[in-house]
C-alpha atoms as a PDB file:
ATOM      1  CA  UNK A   1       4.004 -13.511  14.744  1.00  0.00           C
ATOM      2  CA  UNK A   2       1.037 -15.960  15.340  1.00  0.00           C
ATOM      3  CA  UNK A   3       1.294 -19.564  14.928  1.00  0.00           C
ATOM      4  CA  UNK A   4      -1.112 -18.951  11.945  1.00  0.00           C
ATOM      5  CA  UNK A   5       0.545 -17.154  10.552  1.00  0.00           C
ATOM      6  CA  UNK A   6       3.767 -19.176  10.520  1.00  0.00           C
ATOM      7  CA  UNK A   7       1.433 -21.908   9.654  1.00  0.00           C
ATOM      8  CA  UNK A   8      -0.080 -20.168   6.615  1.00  0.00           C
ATOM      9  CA  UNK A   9       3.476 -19.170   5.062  1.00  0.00           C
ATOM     10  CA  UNK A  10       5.286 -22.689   5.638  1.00  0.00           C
ATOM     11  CA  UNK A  11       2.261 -25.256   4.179  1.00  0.00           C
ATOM     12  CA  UNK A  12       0.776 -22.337   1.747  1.00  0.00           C
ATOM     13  CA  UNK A  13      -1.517 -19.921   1.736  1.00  0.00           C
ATOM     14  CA  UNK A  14      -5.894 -21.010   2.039  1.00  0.00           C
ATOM     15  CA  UNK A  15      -7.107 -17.884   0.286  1.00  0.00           C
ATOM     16  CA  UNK A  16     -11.229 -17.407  -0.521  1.00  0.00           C
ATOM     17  CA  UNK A  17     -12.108 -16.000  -3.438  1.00  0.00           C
ATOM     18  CA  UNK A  18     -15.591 -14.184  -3.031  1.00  0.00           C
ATOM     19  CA  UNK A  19     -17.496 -13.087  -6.128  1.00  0.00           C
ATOM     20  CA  UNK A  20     -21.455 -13.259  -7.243  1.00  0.00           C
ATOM     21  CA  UNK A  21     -20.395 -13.480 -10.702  1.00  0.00           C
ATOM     22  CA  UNK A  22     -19.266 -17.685 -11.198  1.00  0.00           C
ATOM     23  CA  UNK A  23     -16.816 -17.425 -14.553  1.00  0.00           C
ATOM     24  CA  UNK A  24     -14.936 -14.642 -12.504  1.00  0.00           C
ATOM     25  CA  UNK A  25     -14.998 -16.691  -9.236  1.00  0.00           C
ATOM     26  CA  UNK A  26     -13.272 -19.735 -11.409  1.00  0.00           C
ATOM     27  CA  UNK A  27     -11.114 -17.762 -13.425  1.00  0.00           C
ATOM     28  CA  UNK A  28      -9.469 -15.918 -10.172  1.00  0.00           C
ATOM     29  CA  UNK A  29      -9.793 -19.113  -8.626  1.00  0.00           C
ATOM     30  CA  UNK A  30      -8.029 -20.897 -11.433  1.00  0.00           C
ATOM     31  CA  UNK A  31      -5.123 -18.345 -11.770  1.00  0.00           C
ATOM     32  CA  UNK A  32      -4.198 -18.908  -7.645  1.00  0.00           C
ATOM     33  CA  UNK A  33      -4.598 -22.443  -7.296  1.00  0.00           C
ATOM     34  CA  UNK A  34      -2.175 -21.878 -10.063  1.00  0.00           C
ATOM     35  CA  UNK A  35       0.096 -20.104  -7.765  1.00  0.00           C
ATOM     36  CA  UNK A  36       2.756 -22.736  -5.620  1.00  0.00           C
ATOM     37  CA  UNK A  37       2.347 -20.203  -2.464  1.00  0.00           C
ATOM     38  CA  UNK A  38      -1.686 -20.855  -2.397  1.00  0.00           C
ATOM     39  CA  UNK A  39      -2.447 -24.437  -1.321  1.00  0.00           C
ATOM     40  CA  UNK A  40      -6.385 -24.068  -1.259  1.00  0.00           C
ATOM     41  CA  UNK A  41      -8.483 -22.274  -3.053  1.00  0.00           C
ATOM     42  CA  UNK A  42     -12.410 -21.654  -1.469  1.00  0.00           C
ATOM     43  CA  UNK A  43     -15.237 -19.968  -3.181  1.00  0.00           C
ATOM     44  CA  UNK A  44     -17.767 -18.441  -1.871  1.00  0.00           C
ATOM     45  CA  UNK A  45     -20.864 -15.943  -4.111  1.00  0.00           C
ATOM     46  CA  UNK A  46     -22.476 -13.814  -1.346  1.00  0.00           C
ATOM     47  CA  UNK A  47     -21.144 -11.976   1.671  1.00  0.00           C
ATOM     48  CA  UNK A  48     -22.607 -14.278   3.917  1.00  0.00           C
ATOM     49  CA  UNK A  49     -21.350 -17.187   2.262  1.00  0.00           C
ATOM     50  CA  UNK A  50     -18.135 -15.977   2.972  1.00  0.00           C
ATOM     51  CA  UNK A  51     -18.599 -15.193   6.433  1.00  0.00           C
ATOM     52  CA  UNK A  52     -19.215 -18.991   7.367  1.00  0.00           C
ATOM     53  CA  UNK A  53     -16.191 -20.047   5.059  1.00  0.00           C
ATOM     54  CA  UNK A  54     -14.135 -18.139   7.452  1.00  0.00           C
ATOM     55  CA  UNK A  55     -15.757 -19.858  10.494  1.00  0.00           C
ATOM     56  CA  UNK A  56     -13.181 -22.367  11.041  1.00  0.00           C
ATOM     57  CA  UNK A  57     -10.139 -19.532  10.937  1.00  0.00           C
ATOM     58  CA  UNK A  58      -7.994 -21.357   8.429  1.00  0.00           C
ATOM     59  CA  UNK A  59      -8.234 -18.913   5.779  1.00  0.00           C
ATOM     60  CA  UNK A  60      -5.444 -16.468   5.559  1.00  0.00           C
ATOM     61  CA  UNK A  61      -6.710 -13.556   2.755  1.00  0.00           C
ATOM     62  CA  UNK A  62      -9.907 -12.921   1.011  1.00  0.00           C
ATOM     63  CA  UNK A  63     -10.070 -12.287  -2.942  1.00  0.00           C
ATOM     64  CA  UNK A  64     -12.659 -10.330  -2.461  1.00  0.00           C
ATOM     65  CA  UNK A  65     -14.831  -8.310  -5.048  1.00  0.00           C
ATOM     66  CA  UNK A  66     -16.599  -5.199  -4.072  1.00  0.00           C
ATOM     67  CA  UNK A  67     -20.056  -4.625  -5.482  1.00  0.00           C
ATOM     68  CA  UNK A  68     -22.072  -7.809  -4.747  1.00  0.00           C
ATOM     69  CA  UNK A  69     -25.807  -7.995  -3.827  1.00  0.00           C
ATOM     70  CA  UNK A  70     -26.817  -7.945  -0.219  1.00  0.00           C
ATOM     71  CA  UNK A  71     -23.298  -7.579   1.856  1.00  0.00           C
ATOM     72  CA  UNK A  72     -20.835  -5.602  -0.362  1.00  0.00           C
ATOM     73  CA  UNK A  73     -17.188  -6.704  -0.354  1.00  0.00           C
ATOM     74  CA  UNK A  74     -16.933  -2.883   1.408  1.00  0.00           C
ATOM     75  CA  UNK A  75     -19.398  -3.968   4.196  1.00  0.00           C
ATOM     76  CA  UNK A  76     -18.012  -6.815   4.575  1.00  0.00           C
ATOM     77  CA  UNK A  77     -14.212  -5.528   4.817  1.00  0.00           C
ATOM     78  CA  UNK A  78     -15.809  -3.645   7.899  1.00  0.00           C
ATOM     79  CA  UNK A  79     -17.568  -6.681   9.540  1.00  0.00           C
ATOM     80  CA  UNK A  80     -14.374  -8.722   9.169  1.00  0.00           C
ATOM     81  CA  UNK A  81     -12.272  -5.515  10.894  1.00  0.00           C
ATOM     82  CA  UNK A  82     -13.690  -6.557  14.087  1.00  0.00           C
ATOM     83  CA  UNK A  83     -12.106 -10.135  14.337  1.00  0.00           C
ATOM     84  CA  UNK A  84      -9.704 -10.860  16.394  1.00  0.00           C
ATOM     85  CA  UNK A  85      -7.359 -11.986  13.635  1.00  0.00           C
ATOM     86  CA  UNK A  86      -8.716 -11.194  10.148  1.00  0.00           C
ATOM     87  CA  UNK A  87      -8.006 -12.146   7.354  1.00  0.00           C
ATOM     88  CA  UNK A  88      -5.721 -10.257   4.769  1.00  0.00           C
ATOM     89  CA  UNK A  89      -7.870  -8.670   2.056  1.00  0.00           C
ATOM     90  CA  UNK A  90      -7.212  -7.997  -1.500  1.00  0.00           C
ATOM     91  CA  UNK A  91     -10.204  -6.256  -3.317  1.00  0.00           C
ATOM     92  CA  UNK A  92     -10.782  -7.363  -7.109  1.00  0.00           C
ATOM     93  CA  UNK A  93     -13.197  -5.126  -8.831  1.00  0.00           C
ATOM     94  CA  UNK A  94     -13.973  -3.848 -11.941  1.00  0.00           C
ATOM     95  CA  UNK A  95     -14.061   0.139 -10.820  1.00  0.00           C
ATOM     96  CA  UNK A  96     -11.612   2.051  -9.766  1.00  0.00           C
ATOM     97  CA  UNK A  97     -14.062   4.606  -7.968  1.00  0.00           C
ATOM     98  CA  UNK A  98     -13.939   2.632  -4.743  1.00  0.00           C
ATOM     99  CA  UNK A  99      -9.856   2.681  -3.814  1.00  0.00           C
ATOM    100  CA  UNK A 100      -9.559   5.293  -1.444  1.00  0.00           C
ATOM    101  CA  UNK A 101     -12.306   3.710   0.815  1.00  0.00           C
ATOM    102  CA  UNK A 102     -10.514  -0.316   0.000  1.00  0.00           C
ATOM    103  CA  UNK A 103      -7.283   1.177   1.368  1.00  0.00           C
ATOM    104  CA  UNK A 104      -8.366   3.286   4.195  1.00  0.00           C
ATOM    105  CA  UNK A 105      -9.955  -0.582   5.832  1.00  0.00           C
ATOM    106  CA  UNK A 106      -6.889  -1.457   5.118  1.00  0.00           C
ATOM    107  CA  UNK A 107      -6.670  -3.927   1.834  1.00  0.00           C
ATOM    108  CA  UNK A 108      -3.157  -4.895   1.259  1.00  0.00           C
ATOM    109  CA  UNK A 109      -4.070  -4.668  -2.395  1.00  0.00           C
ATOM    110  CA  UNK A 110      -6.900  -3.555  -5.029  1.00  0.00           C
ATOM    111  CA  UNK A 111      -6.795  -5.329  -8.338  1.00  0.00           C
ATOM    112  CA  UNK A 112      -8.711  -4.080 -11.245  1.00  0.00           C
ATOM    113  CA  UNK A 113     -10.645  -6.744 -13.498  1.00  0.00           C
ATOM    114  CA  UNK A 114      -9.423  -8.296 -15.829  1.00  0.00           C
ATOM    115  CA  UNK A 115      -6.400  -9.524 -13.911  1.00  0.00           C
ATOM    116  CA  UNK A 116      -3.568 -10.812 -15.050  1.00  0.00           C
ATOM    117  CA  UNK A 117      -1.219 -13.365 -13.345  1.00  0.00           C
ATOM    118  CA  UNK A 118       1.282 -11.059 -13.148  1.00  0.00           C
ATOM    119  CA  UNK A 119      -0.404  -8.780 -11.374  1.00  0.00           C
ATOM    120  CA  UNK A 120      -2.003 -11.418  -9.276  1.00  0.00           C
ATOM    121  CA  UNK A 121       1.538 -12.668  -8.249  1.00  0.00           C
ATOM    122  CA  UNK A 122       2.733  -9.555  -7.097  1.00  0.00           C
ATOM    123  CA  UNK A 123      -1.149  -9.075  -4.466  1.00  0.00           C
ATOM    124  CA  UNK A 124      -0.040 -12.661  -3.679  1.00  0.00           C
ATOM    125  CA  UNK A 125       3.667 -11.558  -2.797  1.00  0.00           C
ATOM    126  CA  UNK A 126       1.804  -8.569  -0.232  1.00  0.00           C
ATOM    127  CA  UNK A 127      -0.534 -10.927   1.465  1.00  0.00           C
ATOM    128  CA  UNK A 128       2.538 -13.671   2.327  1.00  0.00           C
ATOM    129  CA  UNK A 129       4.428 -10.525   3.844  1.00  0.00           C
ATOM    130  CA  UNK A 130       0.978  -9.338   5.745  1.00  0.00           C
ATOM    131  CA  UNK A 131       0.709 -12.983   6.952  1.00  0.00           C
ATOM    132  CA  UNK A 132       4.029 -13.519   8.179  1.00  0.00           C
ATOM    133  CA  UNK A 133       4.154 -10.369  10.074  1.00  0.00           C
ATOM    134  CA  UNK A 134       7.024  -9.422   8.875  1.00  0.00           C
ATOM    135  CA  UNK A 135       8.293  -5.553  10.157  1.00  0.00           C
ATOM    136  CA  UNK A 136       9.773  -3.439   7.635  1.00  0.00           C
ATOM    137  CA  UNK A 137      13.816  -3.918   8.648  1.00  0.00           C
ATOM    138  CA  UNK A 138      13.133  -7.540   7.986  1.00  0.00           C
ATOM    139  CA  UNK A 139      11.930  -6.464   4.518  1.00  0.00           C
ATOM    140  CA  UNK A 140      12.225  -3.971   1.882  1.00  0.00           C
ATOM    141  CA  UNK A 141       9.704  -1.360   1.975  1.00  0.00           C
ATOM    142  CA  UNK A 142       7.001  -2.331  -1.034  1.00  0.00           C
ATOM    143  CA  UNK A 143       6.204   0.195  -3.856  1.00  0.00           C
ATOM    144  CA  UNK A 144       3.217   1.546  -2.700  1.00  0.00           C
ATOM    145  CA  UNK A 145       0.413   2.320  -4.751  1.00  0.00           C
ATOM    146  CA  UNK A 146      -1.492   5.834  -3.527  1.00  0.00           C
ATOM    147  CA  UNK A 147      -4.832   6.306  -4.938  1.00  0.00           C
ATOM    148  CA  UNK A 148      -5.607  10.259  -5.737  1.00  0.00           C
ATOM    149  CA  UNK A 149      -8.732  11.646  -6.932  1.00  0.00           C
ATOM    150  CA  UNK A 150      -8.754  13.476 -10.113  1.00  0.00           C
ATOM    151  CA  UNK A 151     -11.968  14.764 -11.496  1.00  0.00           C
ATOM    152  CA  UNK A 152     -14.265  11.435 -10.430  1.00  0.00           C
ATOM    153  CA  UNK A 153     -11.483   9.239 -11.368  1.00  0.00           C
ATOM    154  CA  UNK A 154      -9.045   7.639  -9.375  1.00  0.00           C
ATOM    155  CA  UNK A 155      -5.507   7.102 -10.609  1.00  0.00           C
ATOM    156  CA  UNK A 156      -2.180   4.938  -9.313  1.00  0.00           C
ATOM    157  CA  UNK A 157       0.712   6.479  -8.244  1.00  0.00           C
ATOM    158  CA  UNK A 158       3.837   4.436  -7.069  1.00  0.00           C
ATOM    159  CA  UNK A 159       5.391   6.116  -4.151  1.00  0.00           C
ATOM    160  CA  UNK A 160       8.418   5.736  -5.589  1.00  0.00           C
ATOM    161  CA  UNK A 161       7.998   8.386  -8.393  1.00  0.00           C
ATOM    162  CA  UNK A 162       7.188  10.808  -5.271  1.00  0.00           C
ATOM    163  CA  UNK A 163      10.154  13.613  -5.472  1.00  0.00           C
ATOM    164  CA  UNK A 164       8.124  15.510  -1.949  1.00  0.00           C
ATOM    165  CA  UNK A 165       5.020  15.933  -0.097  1.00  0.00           C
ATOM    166  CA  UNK A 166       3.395  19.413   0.879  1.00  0.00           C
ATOM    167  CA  UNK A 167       1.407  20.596   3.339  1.00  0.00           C
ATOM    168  CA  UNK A 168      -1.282  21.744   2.468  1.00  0.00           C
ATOM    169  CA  UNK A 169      -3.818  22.483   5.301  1.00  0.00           C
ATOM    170  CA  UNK A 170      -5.204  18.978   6.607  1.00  0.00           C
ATOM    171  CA  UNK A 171      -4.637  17.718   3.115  1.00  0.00           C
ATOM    172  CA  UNK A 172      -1.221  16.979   1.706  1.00  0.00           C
ATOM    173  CA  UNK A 173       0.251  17.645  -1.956  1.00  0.00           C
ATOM    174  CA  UNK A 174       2.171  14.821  -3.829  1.00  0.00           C
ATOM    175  CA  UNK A 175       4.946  16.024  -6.329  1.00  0.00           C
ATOM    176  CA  UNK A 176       6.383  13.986  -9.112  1.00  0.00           C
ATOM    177  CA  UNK A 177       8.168  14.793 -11.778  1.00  0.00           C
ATOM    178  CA  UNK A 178       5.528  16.158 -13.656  1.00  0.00           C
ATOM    179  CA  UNK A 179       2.325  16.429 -12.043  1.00  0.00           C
ATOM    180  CA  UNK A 180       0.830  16.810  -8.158  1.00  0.00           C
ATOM    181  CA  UNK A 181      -2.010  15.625  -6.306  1.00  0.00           C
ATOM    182  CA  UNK A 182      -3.783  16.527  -3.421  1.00  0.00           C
ATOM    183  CA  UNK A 183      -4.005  13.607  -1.184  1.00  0.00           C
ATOM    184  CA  UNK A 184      -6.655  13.478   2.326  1.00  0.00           C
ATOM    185  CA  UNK A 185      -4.019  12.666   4.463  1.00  0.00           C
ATOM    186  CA  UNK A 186      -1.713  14.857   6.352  1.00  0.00           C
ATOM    187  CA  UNK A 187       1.730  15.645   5.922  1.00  0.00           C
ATOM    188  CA  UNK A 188       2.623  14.034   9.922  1.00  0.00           C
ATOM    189  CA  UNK A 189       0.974  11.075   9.028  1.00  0.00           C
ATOM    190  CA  UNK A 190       2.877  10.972   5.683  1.00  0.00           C
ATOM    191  CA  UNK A 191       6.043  11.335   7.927  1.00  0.00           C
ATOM    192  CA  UNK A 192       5.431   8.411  10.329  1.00  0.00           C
ATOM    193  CA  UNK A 193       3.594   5.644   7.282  1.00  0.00           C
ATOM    194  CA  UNK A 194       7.073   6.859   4.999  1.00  0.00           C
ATOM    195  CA  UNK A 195      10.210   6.898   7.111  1.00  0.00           C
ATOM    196  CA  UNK A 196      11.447   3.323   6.699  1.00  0.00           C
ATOM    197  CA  UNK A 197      10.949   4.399   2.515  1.00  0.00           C
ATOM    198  CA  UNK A 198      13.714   6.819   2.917  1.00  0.00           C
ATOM    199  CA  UNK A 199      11.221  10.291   3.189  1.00  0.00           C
ATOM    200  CA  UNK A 200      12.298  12.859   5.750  1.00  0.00           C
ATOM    201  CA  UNK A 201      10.347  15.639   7.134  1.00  0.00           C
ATOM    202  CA  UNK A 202      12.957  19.055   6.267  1.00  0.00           C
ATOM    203  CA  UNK A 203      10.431  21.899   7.325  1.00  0.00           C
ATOM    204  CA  UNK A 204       7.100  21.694   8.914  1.00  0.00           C
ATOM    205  CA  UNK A 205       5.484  21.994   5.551  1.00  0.00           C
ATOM    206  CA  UNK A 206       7.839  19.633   3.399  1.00  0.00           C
ATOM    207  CA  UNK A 207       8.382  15.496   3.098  1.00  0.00           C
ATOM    208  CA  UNK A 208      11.528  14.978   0.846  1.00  0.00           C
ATOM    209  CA  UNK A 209      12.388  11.761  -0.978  1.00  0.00           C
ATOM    210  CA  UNK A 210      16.268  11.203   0.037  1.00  0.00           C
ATOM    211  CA  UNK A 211      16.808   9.908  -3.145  1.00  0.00           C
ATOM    212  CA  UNK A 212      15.475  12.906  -5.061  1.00  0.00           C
ATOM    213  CA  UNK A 213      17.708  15.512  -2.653  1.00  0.00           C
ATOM    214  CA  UNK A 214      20.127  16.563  -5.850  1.00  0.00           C
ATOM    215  CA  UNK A 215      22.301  18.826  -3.180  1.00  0.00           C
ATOM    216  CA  UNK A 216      21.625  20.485   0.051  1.00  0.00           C
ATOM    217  CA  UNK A 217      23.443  23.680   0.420  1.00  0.00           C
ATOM    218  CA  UNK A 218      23.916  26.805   2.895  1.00  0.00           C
ATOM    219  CA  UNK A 219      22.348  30.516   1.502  1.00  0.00           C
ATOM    220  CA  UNK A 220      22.321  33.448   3.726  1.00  0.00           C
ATOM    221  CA  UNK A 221      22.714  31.360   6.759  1.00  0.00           C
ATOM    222  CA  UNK A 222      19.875  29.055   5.521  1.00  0.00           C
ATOM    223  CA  UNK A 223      19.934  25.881   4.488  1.00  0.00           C
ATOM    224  CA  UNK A 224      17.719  24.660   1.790  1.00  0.00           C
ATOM    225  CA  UNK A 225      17.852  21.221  -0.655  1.00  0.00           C
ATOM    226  CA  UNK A 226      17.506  21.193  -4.488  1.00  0.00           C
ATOM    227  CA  UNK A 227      14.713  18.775  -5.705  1.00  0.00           C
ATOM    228  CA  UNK A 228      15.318  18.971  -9.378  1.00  0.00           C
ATOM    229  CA  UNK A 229      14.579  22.561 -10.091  1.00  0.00           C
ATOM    230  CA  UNK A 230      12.616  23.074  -6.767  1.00  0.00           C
ATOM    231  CA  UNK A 231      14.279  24.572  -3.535  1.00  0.00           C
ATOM    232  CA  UNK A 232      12.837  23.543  -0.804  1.00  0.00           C
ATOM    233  CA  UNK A 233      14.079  25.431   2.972  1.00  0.00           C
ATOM    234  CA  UNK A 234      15.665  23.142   5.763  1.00  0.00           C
ATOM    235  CA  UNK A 235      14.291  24.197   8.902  1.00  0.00           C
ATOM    236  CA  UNK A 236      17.355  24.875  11.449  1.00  0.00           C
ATOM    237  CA  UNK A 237      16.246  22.142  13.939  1.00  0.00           C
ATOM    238  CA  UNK A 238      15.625  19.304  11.239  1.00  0.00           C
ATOM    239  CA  UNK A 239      19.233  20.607   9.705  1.00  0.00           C
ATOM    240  CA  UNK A 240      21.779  18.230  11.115  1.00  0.00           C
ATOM    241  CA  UNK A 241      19.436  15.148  11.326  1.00  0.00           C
ATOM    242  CA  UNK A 242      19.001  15.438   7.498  1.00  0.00           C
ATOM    243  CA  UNK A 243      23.049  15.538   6.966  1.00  0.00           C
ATOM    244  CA  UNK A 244      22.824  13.008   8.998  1.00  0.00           C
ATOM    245  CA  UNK A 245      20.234  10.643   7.211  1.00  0.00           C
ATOM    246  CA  UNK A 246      21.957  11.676   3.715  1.00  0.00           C
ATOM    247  CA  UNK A 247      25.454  10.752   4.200  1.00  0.00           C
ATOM    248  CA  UNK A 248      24.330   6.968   5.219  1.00  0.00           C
ATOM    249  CA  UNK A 249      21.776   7.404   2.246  1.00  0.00           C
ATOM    250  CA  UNK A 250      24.749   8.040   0.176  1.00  0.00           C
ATOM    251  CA  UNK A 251      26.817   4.189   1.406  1.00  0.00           C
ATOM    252  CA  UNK A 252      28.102   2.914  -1.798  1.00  0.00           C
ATOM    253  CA  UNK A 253      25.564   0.376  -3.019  1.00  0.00           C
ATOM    254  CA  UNK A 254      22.621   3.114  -2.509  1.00  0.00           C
ATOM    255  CA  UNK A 255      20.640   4.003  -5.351  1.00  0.00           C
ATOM    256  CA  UNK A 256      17.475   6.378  -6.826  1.00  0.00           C
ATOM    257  CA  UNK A 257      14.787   3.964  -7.588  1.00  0.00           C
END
């Protein structure tokens, strides 16, 4: 953890808010300063602008919105990846088309306008746990929101309501309840961004939610797991690791989100 960091948490958060419209640069502005873990609140309407705010390296995340004249909040995302220490970044925009690429430079959130304090609070909540540094056994894995493509639209779904993940070529498949989605990431990478959110690799082509595994069982010398109506196979070598990782799944106390 970096003495900014520490810094940042303990005395409150300096956020900039970066916007080339001014009633939504005051509103968002209005609605943090609001917040007791923000203790400044900087403005700035242009990319450039923005870039000599962040000159003196006080400012710990970036409101930032995406489609701006000149430097776009995406061009600037990618300028800013190549400080030393940048700044967290939470996109606020009015289109939903532009997720995927927000999350793949790595936004800790992406807020769609109007926003409401609640939702505010919550980007607020990820950016103090991006700035403290904290790992993930010193906190509870977040819900995370995974954008998917559908048709020119891009929809939000909470990892949380994922039951397994297939592979599917270089691509992966998402399955919920009631729907899947084809995701361009791939099933190993999956594996290693999931594990501390309870998902365990089973076969070479499935990710399994622990807390959707309604019963793993032994057919015909194989074993296999029962997803709701879905069985999925249990490759022999991933076998005893997944008894493993479901008995202390099942501690009293544990729960399915």
């Amino acid at each position: 953890m970096t003495g900014l960091a520490e810094e940042s948490v303990e005395e409150g958060l300096h956020v900039l808010v970066v916007d080339d419209e001014l009633p939504a640069i005051e509103d968002l502005a209005y609605m943090l300063a609001a917040d007791d873990r923000v203790c400044r609140v900087s403005r700035a309407a242009t990319g450039a602008a923005a870039l000599r705010a962040l000159e003196d390296g006080a400012v710990a995340a970036l409101f930032l919105d995406i489609r701006m004249p000149g430097l776009s909040g995406l061009d600037l995302a990618r300028v800013l990846a190549h400080f030393e220490r940048p700044p967290k970044i939470v996109f606020v925009t009015a289109y939903e088309t532009h997720a995927v690429d927000a999350f793949e430079l790595g936004a800790v959130d992406y807020l769609l306008k109007p926003v409401g304090q609640e939702r505010l609070a919550e980007a607020v909540r990820r950016v103090v746990e991006a700035v403290s540094g904290r790992t993930a056994r010193e906190v509870a894995p977040e819900d995370e929101m995974i954008p998917v493509e559908l048709v020119g639209v891009t929809r939000f779904v909470r990892r949380s309501e994922v039951r397994y993940a297939e592979a599917h070529g270089d691509y992966a498949r998402l399955h919920t309840q009631r729907e899947s989605y084809l995701v361009r990431t791939s099933l190993t990478a999956l594996e290693e961004a999931w594990s501390e959110a309870g998902f365990v690799r089973v076969h070479r082509s499935h990710l399994v939610a622990l807390a959707y595994i309604d019963e793993m069982y032994i057919e015909s010398g194989r074993c296999a797991v029962r997803v709701g109506d879905m069985r999925l196979p249990v490759s022999r070598r991933n076998t005893r690791a997944l008894r493993d990782r479901l008995v202390r799944h099942a501690r009293p106390g544990a729960h399915r989100p």
